[in-house]
Protein backbone atom coordinates (compact mmCIF):
# COMPACT_ATOMS: atom_id res chain seq x y z
CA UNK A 1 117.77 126.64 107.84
CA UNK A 2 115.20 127.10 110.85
CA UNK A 3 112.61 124.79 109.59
CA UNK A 4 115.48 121.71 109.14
CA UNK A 5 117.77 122.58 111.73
CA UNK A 6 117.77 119.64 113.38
CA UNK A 7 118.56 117.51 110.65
CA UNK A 8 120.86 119.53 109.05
CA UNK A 9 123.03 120.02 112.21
CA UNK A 10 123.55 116.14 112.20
CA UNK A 11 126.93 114.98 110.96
CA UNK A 12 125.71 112.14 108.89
CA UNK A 13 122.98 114.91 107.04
CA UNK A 14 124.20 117.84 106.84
CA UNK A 15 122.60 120.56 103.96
CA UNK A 16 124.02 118.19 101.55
CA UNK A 17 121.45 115.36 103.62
CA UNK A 18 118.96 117.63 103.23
CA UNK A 19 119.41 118.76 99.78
CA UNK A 20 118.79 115.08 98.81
CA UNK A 21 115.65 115.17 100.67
CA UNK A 22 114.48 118.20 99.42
CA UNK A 23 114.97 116.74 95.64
CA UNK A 24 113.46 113.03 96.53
CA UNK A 25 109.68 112.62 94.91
CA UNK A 26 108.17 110.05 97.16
CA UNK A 27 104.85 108.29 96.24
CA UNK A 28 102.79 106.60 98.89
CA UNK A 29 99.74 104.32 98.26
CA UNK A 30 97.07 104.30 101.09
CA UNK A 31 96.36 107.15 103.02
CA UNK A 32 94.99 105.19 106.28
CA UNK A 33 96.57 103.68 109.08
CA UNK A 34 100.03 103.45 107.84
CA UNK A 35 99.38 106.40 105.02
CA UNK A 36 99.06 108.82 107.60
CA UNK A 37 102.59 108.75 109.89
CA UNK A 38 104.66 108.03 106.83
CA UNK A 39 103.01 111.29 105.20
CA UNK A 40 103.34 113.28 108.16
CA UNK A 41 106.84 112.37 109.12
CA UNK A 42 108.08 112.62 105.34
CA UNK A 43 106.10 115.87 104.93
CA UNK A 44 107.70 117.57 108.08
CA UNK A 45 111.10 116.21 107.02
CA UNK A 46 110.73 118.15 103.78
CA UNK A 47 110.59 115.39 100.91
CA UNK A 48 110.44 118.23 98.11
CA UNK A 49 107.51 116.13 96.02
CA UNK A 50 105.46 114.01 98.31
CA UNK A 51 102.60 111.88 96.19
CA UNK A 52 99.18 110.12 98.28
CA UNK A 53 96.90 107.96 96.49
CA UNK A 54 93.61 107.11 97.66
CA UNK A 55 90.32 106.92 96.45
CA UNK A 56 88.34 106.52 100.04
CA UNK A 57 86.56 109.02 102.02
CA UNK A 58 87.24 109.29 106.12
CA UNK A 59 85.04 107.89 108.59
CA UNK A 60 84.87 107.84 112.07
CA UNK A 61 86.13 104.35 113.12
CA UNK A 62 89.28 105.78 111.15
CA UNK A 63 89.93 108.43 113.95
CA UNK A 64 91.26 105.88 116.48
CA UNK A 65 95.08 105.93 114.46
CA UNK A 66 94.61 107.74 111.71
CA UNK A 67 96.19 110.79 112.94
CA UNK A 68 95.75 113.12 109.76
CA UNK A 69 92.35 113.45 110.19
CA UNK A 70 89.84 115.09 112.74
CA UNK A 71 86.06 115.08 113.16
CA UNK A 72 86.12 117.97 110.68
CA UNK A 73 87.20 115.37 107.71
CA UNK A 74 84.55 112.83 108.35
CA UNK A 75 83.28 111.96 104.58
CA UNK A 76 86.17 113.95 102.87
CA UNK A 77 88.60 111.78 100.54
CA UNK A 78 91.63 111.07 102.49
CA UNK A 79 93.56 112.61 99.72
CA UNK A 80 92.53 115.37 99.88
CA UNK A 81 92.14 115.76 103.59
CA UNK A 82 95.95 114.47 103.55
CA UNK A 83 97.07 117.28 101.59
CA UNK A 84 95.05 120.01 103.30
CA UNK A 85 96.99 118.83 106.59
CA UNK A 86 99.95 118.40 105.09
CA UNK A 87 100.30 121.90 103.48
CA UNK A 88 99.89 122.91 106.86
CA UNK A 89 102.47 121.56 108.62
CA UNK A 90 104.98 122.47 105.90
CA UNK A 91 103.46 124.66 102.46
CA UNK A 92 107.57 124.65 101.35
CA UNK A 93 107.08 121.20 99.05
CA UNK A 94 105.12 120.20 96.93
CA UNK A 95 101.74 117.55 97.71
CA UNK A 96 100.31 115.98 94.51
CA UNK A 97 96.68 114.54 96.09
CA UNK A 98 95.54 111.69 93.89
CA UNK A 99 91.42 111.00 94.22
CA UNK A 100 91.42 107.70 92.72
CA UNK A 101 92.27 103.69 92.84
CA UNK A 102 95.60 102.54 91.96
CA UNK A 103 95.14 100.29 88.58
CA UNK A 104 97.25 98.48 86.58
CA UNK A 105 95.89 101.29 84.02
CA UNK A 106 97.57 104.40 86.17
CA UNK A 107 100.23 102.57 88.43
CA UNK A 108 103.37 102.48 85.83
CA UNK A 109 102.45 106.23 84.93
CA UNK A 110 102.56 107.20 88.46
CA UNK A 111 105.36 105.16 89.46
CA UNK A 112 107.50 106.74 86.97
CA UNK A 113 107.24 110.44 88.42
CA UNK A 114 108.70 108.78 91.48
CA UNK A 115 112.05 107.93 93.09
CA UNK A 116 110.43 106.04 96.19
CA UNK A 117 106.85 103.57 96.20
CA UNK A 118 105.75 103.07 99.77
CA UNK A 119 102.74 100.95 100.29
CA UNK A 120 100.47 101.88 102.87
CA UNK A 121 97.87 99.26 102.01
CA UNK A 122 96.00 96.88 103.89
CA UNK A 123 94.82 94.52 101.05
CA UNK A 124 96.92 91.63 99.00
CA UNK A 125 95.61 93.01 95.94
CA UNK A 126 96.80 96.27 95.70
CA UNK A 127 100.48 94.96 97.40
CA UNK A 128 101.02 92.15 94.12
CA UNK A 129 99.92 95.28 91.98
CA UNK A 130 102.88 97.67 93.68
CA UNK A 131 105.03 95.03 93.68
CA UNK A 132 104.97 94.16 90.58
CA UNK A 133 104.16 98.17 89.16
CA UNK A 134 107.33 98.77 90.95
CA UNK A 135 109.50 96.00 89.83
CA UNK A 136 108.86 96.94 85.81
CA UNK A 137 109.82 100.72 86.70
CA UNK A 138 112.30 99.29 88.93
CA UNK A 139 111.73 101.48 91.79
CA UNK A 140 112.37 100.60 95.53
CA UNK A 141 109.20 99.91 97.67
CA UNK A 142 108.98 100.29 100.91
CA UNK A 143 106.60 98.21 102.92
CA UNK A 144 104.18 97.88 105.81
CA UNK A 145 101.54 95.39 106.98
CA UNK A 146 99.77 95.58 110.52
CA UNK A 147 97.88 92.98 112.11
CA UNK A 148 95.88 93.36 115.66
CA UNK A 149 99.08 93.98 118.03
CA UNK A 150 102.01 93.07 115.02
CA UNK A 151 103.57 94.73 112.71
CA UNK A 152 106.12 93.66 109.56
CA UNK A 153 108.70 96.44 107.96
CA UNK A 154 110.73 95.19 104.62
CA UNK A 155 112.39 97.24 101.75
CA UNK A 156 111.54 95.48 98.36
CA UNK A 157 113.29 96.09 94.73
CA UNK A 158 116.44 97.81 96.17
CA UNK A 159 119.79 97.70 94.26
CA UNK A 160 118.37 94.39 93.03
CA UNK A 161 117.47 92.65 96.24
CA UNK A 162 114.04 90.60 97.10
CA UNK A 163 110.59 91.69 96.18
CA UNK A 164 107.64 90.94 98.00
CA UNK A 165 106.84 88.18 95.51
CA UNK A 166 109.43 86.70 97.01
CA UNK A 167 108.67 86.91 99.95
CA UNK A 168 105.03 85.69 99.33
CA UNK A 169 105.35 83.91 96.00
CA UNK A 170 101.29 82.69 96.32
CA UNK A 171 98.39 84.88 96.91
CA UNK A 172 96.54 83.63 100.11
CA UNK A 173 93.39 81.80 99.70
CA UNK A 174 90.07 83.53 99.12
CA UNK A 175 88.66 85.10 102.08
CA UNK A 176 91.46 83.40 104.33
CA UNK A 177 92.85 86.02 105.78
CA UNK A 178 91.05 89.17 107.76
CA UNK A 179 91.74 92.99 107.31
CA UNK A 180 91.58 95.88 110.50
CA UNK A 181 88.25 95.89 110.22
CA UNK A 182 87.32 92.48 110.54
CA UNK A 183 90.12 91.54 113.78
CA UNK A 184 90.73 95.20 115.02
CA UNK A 185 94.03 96.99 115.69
CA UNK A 186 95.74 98.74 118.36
CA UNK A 187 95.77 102.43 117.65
CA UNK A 188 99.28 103.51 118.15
CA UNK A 189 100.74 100.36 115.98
CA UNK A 190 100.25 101.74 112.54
CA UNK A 191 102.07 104.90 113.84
CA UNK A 192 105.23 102.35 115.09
CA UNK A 193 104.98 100.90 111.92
CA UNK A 194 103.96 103.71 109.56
CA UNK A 195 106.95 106.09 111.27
CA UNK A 196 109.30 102.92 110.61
CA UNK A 197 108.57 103.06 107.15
CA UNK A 198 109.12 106.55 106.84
CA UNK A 199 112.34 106.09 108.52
CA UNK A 200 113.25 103.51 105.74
CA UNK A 201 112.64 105.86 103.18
CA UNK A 202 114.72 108.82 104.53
CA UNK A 203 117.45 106.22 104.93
CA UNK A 204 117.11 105.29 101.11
CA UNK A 205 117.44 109.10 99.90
CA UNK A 206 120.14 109.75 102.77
CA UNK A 207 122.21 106.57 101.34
CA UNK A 208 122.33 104.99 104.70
CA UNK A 209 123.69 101.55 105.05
CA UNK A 210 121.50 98.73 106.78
CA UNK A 211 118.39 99.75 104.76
CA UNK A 212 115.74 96.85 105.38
CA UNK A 213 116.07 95.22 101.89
CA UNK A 214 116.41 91.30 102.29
CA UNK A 215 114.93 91.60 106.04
CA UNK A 216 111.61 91.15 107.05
CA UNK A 217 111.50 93.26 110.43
CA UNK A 218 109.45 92.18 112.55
CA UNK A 219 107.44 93.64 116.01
CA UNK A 220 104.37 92.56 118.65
CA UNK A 221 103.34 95.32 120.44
CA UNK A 222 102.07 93.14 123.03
CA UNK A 223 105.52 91.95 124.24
CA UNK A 224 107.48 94.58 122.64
CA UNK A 225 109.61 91.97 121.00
CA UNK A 226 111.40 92.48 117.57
CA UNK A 227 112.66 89.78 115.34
CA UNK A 228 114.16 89.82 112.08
CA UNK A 229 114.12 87.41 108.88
CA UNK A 230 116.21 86.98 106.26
CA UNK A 231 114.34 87.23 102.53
CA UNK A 232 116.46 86.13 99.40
CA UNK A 233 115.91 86.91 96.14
CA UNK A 234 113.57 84.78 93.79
CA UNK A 235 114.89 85.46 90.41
CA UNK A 236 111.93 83.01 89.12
CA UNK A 237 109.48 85.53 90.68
CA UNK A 238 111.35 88.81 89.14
CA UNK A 239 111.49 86.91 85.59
CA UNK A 240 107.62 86.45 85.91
CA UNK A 241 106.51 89.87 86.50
CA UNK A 242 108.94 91.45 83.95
CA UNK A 243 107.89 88.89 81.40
CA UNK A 244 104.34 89.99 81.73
CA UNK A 245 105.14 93.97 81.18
CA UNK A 246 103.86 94.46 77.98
CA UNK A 247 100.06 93.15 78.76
CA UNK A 248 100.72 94.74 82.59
CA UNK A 249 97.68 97.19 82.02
CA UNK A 250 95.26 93.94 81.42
CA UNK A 251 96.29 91.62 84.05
CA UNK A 252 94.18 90.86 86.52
CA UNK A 253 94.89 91.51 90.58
CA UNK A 254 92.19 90.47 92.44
CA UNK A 255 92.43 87.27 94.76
CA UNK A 256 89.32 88.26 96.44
CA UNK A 257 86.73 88.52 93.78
CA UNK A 258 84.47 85.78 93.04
CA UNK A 259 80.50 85.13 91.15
CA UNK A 260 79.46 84.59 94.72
CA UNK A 261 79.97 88.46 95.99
CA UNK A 262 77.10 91.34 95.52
CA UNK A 263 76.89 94.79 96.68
CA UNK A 264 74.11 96.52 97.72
CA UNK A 265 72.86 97.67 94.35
CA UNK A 266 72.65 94.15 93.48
CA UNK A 267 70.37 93.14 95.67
CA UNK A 268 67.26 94.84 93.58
CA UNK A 269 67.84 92.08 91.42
CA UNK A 270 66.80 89.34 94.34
CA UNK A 271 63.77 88.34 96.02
CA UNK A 272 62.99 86.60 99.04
CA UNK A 273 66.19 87.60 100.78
CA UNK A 274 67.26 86.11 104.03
CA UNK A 275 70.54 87.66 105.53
CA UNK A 276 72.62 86.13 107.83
CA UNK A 277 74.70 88.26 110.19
CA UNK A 278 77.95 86.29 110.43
CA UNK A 279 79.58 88.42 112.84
CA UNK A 280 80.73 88.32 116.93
CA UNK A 281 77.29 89.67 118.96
CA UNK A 282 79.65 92.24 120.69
CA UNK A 283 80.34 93.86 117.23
CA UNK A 284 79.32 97.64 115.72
CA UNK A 285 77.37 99.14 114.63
CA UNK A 286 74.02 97.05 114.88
CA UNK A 287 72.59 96.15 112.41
CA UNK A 288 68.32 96.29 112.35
CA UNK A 289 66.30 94.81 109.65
CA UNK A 290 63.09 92.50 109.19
CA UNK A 291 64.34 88.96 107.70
CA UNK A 292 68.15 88.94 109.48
CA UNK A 293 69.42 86.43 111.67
CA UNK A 294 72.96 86.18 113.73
CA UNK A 295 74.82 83.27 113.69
CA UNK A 296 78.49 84.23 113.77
CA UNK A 297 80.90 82.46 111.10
CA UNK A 298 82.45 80.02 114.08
CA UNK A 299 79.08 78.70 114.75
CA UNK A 300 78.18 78.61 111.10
CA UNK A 301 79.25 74.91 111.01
CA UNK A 302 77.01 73.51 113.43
CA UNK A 303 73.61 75.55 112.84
CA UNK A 304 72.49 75.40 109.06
CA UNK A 305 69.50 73.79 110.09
CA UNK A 306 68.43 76.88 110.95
CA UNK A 307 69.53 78.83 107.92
CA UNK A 308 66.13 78.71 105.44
CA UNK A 309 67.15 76.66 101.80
CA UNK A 310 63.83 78.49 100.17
CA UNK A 311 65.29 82.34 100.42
CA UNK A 312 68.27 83.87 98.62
CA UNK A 313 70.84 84.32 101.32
CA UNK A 314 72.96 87.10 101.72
CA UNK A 315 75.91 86.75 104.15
CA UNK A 316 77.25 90.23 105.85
CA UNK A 317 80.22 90.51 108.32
CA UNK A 318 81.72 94.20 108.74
CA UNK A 319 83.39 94.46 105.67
CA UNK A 320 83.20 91.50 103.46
CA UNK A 321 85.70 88.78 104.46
CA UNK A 322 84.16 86.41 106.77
CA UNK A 323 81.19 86.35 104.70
CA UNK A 324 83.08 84.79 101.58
CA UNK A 325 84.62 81.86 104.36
CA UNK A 326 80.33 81.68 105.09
CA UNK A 327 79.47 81.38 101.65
CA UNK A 328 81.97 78.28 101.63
CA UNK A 329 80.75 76.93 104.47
CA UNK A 330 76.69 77.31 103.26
CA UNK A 331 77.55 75.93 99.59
CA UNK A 332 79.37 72.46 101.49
CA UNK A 333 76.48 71.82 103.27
CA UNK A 334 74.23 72.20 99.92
CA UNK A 335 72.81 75.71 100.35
CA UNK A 336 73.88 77.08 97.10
CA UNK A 337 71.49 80.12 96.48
CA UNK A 338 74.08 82.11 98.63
CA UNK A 339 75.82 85.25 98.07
CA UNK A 340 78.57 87.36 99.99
CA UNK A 341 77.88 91.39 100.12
CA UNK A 342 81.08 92.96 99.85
CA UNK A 343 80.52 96.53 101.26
CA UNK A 344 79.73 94.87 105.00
CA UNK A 345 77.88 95.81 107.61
CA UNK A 346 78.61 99.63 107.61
CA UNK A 347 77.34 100.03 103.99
CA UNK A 348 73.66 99.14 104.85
CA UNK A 349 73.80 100.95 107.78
CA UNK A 350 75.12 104.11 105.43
CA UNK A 351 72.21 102.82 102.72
CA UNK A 352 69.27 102.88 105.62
CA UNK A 353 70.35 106.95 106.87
CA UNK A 354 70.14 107.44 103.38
CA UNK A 355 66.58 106.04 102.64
CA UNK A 356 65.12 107.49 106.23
């Protein structure tokens, strides 16, 4: 009665409110940006059964917004460092810390432990594999995407409204659009955006009306405006993803992936390696090796003369993005023997502390 006072003195919650909260099981996917305020804010509110999926470890660029974690966490799994915090700030429920990738092998077994999905992702892979995970154990998802200074909010797969195949029916175009770490984001936004999302679910358990299913909400933290559109239903879309449920564990989700990417381990394999720095000057952390140039990816265009077509070129941005949009641009002006590393910048800055 202490802990949940406050919600349980509200007419419209009551014990009975918080009975239903104390019985939801909510899984979220991503414990970053967005991740973090949903878990705390669900966590405090006292979702009996609170899930986190993640298979990454925290570093320090995550400290500006993700507000789970402290200097303390820096290489720990954000899991796990979730669920230490979280047990914390309220050891009455129950935190299920999952140290892995979501995969078309685990998602539907996961998913079905759950009442609520929310997707705390920042990559179009892992959203189509929710989306669709959650549409075949027809469970409502609630979503979140940031971008520098906006934000979107949108309930998917509720009492048989929209998905977010509906909303984006085609998966963008390789390397076309950037993540966080290739644009940046102001700090605070995942937390308007994350603690929206949390508010969504609450509202779900709580049976609220105006629940954010067939509206795409919509906020720039820049002007502080809000808009709203209206998403409707693609039974086409549904009918596809259910008609594929037997063979779900085999499909394929990646948009990204392509012959032309290599990671670091790869790059044994090579010789005479030139890489090409394809990112702004201003950008960290440096990077400092022998046979690297900078030309970044909007100049790319105009200065292939200077690129050498006798090496094996490896483009590098900070995490892999703009150097699949270089690799395009090389291979149209006839440098083929071009590859994209898809760890980034910070991974051979990790791979050179290693090796000194």
């Amino acid at each position: 009665m202490r802990r949940y006072n406050r919600h349980i003195i509200l007419s419209d919650v009551g014990p009975e409110g918080q009975n239903k909260i104390s019985n939801a099981k909510v899984l979220v996917v991503g414990a970053g940006g967005l991740g973090c305020p949903i878990l705390q804010y669900l966590a405090a509110a006292g979702v009996g059964t609170l899930g986190v999926i993640d298979l990454d470890v925290v570093e320090e660029s995550n400290l500006q917004r993700q507000i789970l974690f402290g200097s303390s966490s820096l290489g720990v799994n954000k899991a796990l460092a979730a669920k230490e915090r979280l047990e914390d700030l309220n050891p009455t429920i129950t935190i299920n810390a999952y140290h892995e990738a979501l995969t078309p092998q685990n998602a539907l077994g996961l998913f079905n432990n759950y009442d609520i999905i929310v997707d705390g992702t920042d990559n179009f892979e892992t959203r189509y594999l929710i989306n669709d995970a959650s549409i075949i154990t027809n469970k409502p998802l609630v979503y979140g995407a940031i971008y520098k200074f906006e934000g979107q909010v949108s309930v998917f797969n509720y009492n048989n409204g929209p998905s977010y195949r509906c909303l984006f029916p085609v998966a963008p175009k390789n390397g076309s659009i950037a993540n966080c770490s290739e644009v940046g984001v102001l700090g605070v936004l995942p937390g308007i955006i994350g603690t929206m999302q949390a508010n969504e679910v609450l509202k779900i358990i709580l049976e609220f009306n105006g629940i954010l299913s067939g509206k795409l909400f919509c906020y720039n933290s820049k002007t502080s405006e809000t808009y709203s559109l209206k998403i409707k239903r693609l039974d086409s879309e549904i009918d596809k993803v259910l008609s594929k449920k037997e063979s779900f564990q085999t499909q394929e989700f990646t948009f990204y992936c392509n012959s032309k990417d290599v990671s670091l381990k790869d790059l044994q394999e090579f010789e005479n390696i030139q890489f090409i720095d394809v990112r702004e000057p201003h950008e960290e952390p440096k990077v400092t090796l022998d046979n690297c140039i900078q030309i970044p990816l909007k100049e790319l265009e105009t200065k292939t003369n200077q690129i050498p077509t006798d090496k094996t070129i490896i483009a590098f941005c900070q995490s892999g993005i703009r150097s699949k949009t270089a690799v395009e641009i090389l291979e149209k002006h006839s440098i083929t023997n071009c590859f994209s590393l898809k760890e980034g910048a910070l991974a051979i800055i990790e791979q050179q502390k290693i090796k000194a």
